[in-house]
C-alpha atoms as a PDB file:
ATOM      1  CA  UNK A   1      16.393   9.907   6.125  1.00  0.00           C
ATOM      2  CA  UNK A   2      16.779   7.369   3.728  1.00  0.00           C
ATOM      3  CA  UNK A   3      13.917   5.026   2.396  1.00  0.00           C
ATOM      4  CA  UNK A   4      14.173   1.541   1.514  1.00  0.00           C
ATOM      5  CA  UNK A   5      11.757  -0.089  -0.611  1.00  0.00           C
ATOM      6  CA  UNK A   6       9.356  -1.794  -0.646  1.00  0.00           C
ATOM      7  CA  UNK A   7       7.210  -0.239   1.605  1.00  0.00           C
ATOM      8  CA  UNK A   8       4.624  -2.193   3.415  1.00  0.00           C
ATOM      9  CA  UNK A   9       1.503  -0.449   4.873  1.00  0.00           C
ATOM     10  CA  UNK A  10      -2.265  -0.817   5.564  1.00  0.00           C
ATOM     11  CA  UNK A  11      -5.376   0.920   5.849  1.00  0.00           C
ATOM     12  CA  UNK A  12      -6.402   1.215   9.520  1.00  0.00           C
ATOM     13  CA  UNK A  13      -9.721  -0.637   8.299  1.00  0.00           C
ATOM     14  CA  UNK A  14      -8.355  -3.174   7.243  1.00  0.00           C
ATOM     15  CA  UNK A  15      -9.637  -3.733   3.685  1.00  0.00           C
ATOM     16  CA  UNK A  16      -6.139  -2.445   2.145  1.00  0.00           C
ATOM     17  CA  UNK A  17      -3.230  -3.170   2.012  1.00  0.00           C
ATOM     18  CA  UNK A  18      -0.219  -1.712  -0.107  1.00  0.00           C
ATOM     19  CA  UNK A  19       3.457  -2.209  -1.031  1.00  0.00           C
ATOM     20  CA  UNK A  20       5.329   1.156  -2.262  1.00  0.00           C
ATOM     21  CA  UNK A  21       7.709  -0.013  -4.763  1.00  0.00           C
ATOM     22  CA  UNK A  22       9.152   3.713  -4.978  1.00  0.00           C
ATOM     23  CA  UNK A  23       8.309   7.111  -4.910  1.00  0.00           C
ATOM     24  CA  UNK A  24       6.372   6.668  -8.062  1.00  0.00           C
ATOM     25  CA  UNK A  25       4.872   3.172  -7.839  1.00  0.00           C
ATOM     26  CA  UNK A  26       2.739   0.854  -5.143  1.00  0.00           C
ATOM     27  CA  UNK A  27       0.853  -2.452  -5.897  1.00  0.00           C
ATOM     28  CA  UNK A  28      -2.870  -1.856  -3.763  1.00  0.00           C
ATOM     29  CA  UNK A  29      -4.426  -5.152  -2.375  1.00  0.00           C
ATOM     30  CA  UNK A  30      -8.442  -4.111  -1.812  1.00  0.00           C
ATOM     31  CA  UNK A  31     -10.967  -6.392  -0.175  1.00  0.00           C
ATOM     32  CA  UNK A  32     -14.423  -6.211  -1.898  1.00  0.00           C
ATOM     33  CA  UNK A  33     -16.638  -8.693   0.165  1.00  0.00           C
ATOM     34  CA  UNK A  34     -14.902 -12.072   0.135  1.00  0.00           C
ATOM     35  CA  UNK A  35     -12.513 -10.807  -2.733  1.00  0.00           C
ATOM     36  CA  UNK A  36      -9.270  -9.172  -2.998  1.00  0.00           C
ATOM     37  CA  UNK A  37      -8.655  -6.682  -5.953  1.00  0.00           C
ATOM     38  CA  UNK A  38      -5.327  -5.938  -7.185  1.00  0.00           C
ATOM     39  CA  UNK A  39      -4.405  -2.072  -8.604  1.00  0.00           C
ATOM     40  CA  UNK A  40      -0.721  -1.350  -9.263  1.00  0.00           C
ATOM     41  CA  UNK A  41      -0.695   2.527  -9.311  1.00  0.00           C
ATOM     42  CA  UNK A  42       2.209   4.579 -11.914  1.00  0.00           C
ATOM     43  CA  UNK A  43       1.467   7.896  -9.872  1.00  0.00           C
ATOM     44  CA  UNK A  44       2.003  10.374 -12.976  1.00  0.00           C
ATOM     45  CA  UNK A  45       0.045  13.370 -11.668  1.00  0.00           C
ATOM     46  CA  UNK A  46       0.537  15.085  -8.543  1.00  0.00           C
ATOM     47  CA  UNK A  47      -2.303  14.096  -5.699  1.00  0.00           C
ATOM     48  CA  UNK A  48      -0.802  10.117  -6.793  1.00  0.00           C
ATOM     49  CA  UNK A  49       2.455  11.539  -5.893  1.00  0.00           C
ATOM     50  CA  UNK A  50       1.167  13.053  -2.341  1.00  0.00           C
ATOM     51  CA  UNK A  51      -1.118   9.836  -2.098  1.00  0.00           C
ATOM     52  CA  UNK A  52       2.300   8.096  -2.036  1.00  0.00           C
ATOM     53  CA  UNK A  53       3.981  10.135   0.129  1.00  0.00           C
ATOM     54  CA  UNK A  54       1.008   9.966   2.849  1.00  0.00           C
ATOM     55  CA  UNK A  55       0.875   6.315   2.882  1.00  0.00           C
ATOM     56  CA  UNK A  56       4.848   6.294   3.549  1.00  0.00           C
ATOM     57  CA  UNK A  57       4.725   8.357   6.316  1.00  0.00           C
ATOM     58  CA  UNK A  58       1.294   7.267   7.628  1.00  0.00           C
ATOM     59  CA  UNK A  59      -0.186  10.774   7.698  1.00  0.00           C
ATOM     60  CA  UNK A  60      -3.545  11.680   8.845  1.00  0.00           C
ATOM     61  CA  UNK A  61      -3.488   8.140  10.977  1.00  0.00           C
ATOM     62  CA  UNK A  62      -5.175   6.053   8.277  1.00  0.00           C
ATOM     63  CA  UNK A  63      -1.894   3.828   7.496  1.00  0.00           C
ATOM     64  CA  UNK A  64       0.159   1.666   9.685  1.00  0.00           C
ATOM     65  CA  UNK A  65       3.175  -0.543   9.209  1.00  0.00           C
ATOM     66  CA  UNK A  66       3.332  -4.092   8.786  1.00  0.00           C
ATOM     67  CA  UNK A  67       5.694  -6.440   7.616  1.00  0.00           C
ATOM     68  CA  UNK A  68       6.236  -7.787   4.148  1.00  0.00           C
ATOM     69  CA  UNK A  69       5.247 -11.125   5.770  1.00  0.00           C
ATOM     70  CA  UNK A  70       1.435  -9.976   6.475  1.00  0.00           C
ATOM     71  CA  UNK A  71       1.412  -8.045   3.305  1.00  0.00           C
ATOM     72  CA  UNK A  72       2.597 -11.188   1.182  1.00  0.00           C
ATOM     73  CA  UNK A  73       0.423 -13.578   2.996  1.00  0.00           C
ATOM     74  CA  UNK A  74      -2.713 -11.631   1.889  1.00  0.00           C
ATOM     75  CA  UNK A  75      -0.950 -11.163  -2.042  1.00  0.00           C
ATOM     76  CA  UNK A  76      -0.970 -15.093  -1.712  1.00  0.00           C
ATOM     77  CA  UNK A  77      -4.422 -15.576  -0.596  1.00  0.00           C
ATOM     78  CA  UNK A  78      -5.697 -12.864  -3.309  1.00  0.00           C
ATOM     79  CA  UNK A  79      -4.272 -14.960  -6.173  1.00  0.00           C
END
């Protein structure tokens, strides 16, 4: 199966929200109280790399899809 990025996923709480760029690379939207926090991850060692890989395939039922439409919405509210 082939991917096509980017990615859009969040947490099942709610408070995160991520867009994989690539196998290597995802921008991470946090809420902290009333404000969003903004971590763009380089994953350079290996539990980055399976962190990744988790989030694409929502293992362990603590990611879900959404569209790049909720994802951005949030991104614009965060700036």
């Amino acid at each position: 199966m082939s991917l096509h990025y980017p990615i859009y996923r969040k947490s099942l709480s709610g408070k995160s929200y991520y867009r994989i760029e690539s196998v290597s690379i995802f921008l991470e939207l946090q809420q902290l109280g009333t404000r969003w926090l903004q971590h763009e991850v380089h994953a350079k060692i290996l539990p980055e790399r399976v962190l990744i890989e988790d989030m694409t395939a929502c293992r362990e039922g603590l990611y879900m899809p959404i569209q790049a439409e909720e994802f951005n919405a949030v991104l614009e509210s965060a700036q």
